[in-house]
C-alpha atoms as a PDB file:
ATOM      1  CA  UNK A   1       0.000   0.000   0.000  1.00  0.00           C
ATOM      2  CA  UNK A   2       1.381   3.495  -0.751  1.00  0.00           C
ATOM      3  CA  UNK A   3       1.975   5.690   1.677  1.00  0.00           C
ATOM      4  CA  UNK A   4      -0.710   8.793   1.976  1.00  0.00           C
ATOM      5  CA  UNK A   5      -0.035  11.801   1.291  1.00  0.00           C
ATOM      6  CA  UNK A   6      -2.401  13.245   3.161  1.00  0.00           C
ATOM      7  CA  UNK A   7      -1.091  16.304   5.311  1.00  0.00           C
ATOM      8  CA  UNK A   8      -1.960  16.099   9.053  1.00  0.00           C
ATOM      9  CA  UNK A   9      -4.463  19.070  10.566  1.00  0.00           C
ATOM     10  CA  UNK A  10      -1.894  20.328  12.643  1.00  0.00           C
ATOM     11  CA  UNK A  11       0.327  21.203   9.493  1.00  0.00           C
ATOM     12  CA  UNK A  12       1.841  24.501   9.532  1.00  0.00           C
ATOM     13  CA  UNK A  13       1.215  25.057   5.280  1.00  0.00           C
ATOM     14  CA  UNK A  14      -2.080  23.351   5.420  1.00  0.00           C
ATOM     15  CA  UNK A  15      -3.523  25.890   8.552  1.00  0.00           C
ATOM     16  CA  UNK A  16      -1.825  28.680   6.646  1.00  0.00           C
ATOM     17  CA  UNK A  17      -3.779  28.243   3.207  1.00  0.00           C
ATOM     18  CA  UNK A  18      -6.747  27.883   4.943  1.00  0.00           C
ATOM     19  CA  UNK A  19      -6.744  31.010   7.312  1.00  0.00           C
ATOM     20  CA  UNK A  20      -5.769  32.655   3.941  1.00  0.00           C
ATOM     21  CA  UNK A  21      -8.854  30.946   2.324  1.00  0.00           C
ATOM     22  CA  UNK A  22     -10.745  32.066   4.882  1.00  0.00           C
ATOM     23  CA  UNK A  23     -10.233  35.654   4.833  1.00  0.00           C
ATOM     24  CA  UNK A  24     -10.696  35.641   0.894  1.00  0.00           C
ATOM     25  CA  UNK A  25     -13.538  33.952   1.318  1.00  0.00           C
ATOM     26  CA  UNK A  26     -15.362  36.268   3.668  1.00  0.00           C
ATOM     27  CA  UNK A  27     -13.780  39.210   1.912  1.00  0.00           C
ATOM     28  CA  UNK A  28     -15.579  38.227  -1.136  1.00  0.00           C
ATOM     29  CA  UNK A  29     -18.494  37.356   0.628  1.00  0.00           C
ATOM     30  CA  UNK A  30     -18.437  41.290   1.888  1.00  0.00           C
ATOM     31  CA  UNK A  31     -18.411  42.238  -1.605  1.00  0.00           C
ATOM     32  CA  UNK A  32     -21.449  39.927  -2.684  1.00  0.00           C
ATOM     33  CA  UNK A  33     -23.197  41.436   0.095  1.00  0.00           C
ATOM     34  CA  UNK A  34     -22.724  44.749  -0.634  1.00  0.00           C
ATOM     35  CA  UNK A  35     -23.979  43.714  -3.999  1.00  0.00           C
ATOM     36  CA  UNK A  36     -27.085  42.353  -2.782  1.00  0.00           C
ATOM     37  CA  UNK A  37     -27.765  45.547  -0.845  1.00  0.00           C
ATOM     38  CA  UNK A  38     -27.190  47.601  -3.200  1.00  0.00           C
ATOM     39  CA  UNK A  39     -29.997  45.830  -5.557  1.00  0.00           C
ATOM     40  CA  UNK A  40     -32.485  45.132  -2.915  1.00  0.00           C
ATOM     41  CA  UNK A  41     -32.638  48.965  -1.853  1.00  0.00           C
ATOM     42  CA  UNK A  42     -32.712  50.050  -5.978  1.00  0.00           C
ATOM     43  CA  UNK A  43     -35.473  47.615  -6.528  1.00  0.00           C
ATOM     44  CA  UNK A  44     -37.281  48.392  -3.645  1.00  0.00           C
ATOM     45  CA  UNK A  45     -37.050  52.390  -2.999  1.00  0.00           C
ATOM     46  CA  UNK A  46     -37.873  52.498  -7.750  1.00  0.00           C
ATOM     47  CA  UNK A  47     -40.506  49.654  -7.312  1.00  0.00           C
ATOM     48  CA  UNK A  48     -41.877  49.054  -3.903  1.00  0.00           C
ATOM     49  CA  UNK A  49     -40.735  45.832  -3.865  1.00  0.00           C
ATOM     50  CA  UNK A  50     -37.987  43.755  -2.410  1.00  0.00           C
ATOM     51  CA  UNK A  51     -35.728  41.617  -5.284  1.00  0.00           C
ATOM     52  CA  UNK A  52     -33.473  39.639  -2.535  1.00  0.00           C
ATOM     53  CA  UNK A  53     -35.698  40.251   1.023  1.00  0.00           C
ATOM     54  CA  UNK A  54     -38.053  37.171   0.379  1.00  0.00           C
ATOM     55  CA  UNK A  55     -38.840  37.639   3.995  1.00  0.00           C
ATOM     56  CA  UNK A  56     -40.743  41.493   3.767  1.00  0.00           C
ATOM     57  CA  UNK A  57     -42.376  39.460   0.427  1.00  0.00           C
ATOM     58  CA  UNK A  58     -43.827  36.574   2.331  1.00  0.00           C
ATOM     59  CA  UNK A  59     -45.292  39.419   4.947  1.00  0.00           C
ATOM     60  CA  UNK A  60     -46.653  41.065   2.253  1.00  0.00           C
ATOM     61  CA  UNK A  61     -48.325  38.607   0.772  1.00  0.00           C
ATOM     62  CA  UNK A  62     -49.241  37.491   3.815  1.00  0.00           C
ATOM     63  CA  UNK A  63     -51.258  40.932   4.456  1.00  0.00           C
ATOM     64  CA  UNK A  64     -52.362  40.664   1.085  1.00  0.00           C
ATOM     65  CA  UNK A  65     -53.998  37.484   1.355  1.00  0.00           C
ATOM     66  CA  UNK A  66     -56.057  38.636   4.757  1.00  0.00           C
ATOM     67  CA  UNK A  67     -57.034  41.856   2.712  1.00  0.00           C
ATOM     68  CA  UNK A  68     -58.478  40.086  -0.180  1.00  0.00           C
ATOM     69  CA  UNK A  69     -56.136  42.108  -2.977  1.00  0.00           C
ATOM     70  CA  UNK A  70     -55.818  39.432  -5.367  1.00  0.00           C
ATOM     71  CA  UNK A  71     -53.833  41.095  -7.761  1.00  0.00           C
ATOM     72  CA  UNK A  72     -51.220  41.997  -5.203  1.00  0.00           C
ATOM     73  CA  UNK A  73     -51.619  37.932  -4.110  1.00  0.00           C
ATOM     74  CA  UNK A  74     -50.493  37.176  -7.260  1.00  0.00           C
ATOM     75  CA  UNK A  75     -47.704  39.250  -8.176  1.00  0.00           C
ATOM     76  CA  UNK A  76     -45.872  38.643  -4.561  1.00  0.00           C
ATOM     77  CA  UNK A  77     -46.348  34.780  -5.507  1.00  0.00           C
ATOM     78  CA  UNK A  78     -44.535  35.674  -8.274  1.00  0.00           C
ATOM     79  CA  UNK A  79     -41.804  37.610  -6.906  1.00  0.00           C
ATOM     80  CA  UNK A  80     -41.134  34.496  -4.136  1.00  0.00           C
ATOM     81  CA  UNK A  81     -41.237  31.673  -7.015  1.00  0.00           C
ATOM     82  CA  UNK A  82     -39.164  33.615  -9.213  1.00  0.00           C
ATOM     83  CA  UNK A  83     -36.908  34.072  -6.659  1.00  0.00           C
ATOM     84  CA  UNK A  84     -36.484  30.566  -5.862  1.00  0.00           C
ATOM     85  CA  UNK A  85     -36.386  29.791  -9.737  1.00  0.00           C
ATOM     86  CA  UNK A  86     -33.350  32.316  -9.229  1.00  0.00           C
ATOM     87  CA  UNK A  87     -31.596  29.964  -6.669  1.00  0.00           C
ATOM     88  CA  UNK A  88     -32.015  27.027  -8.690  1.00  0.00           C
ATOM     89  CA  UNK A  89     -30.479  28.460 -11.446  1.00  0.00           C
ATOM     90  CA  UNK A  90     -27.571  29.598  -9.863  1.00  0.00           C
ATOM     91  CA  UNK A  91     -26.893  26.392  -8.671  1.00  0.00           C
ATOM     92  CA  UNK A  92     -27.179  24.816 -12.431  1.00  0.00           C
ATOM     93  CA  UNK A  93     -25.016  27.735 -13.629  1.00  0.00           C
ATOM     94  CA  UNK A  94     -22.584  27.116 -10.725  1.00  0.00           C
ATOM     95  CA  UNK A  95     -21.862  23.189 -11.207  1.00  0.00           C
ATOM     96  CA  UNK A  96     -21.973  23.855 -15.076  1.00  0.00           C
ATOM     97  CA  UNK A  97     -18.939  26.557 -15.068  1.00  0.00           C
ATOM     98  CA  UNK A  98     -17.155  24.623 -12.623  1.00  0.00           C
ATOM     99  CA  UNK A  99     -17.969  25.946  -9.494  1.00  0.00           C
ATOM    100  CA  UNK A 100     -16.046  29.324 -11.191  1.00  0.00           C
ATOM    101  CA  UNK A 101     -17.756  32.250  -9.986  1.00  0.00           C
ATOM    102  CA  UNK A 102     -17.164  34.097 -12.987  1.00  0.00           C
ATOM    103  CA  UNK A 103     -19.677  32.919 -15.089  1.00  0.00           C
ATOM    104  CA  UNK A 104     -21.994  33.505 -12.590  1.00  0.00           C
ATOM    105  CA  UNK A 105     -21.577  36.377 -11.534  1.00  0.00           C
ATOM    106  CA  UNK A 106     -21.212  37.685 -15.727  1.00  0.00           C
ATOM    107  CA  UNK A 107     -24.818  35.563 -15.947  1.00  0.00           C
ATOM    108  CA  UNK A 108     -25.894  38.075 -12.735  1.00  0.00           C
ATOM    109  CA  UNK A 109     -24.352  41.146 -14.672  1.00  0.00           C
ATOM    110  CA  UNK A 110     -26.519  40.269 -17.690  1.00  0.00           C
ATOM    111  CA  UNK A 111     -29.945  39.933 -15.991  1.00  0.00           C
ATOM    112  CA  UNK A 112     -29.028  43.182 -13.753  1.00  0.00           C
ATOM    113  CA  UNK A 113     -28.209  45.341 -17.118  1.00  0.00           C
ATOM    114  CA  UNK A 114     -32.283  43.769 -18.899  1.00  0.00           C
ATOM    115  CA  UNK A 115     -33.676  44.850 -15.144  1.00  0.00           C
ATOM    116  CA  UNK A 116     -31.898  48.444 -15.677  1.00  0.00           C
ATOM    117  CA  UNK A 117     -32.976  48.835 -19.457  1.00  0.00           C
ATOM    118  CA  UNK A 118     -36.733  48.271 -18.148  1.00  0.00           C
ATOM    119  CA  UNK A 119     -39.682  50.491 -18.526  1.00  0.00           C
ATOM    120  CA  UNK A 120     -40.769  52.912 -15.855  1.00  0.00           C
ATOM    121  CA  UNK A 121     -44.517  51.751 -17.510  1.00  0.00           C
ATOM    122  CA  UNK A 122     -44.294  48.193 -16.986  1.00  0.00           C
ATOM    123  CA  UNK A 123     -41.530  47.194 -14.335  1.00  0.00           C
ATOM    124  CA  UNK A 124     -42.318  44.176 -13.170  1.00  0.00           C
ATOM    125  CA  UNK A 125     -40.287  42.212 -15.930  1.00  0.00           C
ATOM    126  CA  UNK A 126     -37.470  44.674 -14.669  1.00  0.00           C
ATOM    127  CA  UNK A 127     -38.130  43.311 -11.014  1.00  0.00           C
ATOM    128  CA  UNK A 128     -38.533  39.566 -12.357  1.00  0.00           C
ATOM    129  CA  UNK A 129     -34.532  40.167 -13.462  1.00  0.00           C
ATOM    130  CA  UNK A 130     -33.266  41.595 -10.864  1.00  0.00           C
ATOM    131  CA  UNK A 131     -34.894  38.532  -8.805  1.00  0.00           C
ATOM    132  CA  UNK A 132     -33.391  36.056 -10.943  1.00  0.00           C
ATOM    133  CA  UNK A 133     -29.610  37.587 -10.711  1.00  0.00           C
ATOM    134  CA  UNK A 134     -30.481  37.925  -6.765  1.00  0.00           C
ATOM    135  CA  UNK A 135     -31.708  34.065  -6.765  1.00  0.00           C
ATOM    136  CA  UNK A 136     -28.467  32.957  -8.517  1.00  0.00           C
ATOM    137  CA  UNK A 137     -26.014  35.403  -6.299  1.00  0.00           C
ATOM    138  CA  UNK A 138     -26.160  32.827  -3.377  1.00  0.00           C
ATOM    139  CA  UNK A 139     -25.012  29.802  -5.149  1.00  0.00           C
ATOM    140  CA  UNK A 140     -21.813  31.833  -5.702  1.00  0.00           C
ATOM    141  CA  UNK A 141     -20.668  31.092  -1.998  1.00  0.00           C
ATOM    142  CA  UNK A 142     -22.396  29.214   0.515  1.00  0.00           C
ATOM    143  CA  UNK A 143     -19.806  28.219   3.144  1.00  0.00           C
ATOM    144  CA  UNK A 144     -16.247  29.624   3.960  1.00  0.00           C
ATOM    145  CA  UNK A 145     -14.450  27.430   6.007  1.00  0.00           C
ATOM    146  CA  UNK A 146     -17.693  25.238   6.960  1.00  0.00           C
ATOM    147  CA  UNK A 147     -19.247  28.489   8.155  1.00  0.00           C
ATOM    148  CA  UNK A 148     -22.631  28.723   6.516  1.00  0.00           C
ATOM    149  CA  UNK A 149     -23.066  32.011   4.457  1.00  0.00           C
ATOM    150  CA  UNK A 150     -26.246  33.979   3.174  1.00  0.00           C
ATOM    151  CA  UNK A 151     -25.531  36.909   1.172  1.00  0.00           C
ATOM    152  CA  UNK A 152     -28.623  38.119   0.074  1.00  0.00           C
ATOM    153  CA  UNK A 153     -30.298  37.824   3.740  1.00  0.00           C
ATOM    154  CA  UNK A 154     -29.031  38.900   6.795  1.00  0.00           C
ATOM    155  CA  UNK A 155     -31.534  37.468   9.138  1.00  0.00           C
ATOM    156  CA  UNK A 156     -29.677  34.147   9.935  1.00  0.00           C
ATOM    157  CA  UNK A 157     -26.492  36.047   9.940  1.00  0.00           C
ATOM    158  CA  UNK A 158     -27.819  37.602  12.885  1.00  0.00           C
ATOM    159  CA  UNK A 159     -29.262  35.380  14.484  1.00  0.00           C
ATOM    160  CA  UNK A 160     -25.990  33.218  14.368  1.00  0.00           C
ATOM    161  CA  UNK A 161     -24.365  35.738  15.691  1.00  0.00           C
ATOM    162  CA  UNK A 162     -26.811  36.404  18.397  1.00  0.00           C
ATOM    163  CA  UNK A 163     -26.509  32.699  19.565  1.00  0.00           C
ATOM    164  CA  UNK A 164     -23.375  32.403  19.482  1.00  0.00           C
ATOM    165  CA  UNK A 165     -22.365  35.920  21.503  1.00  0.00           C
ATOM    166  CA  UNK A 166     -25.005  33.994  23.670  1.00  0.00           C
ATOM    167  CA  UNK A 167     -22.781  31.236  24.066  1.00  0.00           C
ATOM    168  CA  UNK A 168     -19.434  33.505  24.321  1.00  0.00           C
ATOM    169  CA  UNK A 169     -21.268  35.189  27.631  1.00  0.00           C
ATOM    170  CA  UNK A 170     -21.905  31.439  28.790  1.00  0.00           C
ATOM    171  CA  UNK A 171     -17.570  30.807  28.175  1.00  0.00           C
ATOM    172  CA  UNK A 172     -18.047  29.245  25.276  1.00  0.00           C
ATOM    173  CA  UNK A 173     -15.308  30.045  22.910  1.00  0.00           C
ATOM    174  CA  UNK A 174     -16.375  28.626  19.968  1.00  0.00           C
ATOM    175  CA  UNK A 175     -14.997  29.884  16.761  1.00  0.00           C
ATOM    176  CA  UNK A 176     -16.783  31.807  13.671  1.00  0.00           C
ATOM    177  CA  UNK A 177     -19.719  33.590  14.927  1.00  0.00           C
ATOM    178  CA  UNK A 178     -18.386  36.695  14.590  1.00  0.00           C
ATOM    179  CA  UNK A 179     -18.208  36.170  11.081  1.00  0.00           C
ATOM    180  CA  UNK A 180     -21.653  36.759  10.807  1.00  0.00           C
ATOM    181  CA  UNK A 181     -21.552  40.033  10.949  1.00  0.00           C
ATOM    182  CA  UNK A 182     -19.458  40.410   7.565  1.00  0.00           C
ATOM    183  CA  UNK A 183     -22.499  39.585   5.501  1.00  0.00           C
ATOM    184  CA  UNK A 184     -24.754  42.141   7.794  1.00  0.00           C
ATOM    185  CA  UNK A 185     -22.678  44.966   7.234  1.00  0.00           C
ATOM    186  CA  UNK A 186     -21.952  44.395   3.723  1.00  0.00           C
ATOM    187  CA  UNK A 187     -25.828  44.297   3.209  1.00  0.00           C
ATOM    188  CA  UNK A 188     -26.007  47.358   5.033  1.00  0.00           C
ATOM    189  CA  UNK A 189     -23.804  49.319   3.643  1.00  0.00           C
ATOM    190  CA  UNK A 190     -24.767  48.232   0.073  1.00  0.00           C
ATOM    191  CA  UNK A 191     -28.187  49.059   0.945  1.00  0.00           C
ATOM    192  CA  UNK A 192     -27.319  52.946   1.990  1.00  0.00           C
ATOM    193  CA  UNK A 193     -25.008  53.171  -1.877  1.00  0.00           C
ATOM    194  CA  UNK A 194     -28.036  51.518  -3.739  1.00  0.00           C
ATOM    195  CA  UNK A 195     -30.404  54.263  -1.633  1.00  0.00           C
ATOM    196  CA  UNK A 196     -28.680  56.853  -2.854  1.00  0.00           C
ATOM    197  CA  UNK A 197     -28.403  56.023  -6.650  1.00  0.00           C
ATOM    198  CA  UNK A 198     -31.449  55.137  -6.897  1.00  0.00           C
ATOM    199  CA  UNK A 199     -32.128  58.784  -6.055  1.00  0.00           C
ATOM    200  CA  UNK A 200     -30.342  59.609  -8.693  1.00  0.00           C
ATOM    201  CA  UNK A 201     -30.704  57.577 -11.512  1.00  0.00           C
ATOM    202  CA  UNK A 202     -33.985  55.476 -10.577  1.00  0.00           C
ATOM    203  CA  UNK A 203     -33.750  52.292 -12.095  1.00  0.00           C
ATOM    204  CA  UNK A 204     -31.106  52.717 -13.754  1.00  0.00           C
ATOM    205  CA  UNK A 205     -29.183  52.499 -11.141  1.00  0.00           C
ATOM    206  CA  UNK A 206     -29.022  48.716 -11.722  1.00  0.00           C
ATOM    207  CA  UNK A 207     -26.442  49.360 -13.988  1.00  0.00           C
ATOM    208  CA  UNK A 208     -23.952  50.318 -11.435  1.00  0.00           C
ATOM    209  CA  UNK A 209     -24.985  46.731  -9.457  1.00  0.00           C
ATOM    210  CA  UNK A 210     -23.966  45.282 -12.798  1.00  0.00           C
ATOM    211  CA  UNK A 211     -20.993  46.468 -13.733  1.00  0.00           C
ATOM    212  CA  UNK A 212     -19.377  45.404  -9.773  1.00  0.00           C
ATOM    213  CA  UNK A 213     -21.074  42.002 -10.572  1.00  0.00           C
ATOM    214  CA  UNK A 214     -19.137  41.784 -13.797  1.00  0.00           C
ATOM    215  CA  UNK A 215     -15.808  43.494 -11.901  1.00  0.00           C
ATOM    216  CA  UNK A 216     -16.182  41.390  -9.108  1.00  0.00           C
ATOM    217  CA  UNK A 217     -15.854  38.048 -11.421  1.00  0.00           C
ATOM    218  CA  UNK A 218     -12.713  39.166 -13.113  1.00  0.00           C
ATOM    219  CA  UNK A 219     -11.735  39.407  -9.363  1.00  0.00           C
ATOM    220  CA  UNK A 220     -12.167  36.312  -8.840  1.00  0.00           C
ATOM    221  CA  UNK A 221      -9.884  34.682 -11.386  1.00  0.00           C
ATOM    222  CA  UNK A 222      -7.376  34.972  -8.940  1.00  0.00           C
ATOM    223  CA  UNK A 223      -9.202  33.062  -6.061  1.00  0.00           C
ATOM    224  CA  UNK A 224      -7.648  29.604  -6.264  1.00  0.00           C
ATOM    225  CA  UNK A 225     -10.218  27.193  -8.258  1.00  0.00           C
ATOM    226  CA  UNK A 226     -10.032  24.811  -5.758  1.00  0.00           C
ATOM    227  CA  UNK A 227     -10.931  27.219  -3.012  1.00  0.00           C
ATOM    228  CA  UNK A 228     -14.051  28.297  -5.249  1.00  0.00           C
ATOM    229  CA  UNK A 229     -15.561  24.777  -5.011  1.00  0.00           C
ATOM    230  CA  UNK A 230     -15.485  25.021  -1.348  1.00  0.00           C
ATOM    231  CA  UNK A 231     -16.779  28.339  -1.309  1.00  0.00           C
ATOM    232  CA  UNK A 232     -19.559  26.861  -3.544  1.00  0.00           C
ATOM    233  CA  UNK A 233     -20.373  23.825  -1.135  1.00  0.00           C
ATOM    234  CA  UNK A 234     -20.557  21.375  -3.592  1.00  0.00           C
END
């Protein structure tokens, strides 16, 4: 039998590469965030409704439903499906480029540029884009490090964190739960840009969200490929 060549966990290369894959990782997942902010608060404050917060949606329709408005019903069934639609694609787009983010995130660029080109008459096939490229953006890192990552939701980012700062005050010093905060505040802060183009340039505005998706995947040619199929979970 050959001998493995396996390196052990304690091994001083293999714990460098992955604190280095680490901090790519969540540096790219501050950027995606960002990103998803930045689109969410465009579609929302030129529309009135959310392209990555499936969780105002779902209270909307929710509210619709006990008012009766069937037309709104309907088009917030629409927004959730399509988003999910989104999600599956992204993973098909994913495993078919390789678990490379660039031709995901160039996929995301293209739907973001047909939401920006859409008519201030009709937007909802504007909004139906943007939901698709929102879908897709989480299947373009799920994990770093087997931390769990959501980029275009914050709500079990914080939570995470909340439960684990809960366990820090009990003396637990478990590892990563701070982390959760990286996806937060790169929502945030993407949310306050995309506020403020969008008072500038309206929908349009959507252009700017494309053109970092499309920068952001020529960034990512240099992330190790192998490190982008972790990222991607598989």
């Amino acid at each position: 039998m050959l001998p493995s060549t396996a390196r052990p966990a304690n091994d001083p290369a293999l714990q460098h590469a992955q604190k280095w894959r680490g901090r790519i990782g969540l540096a790219l997942v501050a950027c995606l965030s960002v990103l998803a902010g930045m689109t969410d608060a465009i579609g929302f404050m030129a529309t009135g409704d959310f392209v990555s917060f499936m969780s105002g949606n779902t209270t909307r329709l929710a509210v619709a439903i006990s008012d009766g408005d069937l037309g709104l019903i309907l088009r917030l069934s629409l927004l959730v499906a399509t988003f999910v639609a989104g999600n599956a694609l992204g993973v098909m787009v994913s495993r078919l480029g390789g678990h490379r983010a660039l031709p995901l995130l160039l996929c995301i660029a293209a739907l973001l540029c047909i939401a920006a080109s859409g008519s201030t008459d009709s937007q909802l096939p504007a909004i139906l884009a943007a939901i698709i490229a929102m879908g897709m953006l989480n299947a373009a890192v799920e994990e770093v490090n087997g931390l769990p990552i959501g980029l275009t939701y914050v709500t079990g980012a914080l939570s995470r964190f909340g439960r684990g700062f809960g366990r820090w005050l009990l003396g637990e010093r478990r590892n990563g739960w701070r982390v959760q905060l990286v996806p937060w505040a790169g929502m945030f802060a993407g949310a306050v840009l995309g506020a403020l183009l969008e008072q500038r340039l309206g929908l349009q505005a959507l252009y700017v969200s494309a053109v970092i998706s499309a920068l952001l995947g020529l960034v990512s040619l240099r992330i190790p490929r192998r490190w982008q199929r972790q990222y991607s979970g598989r």
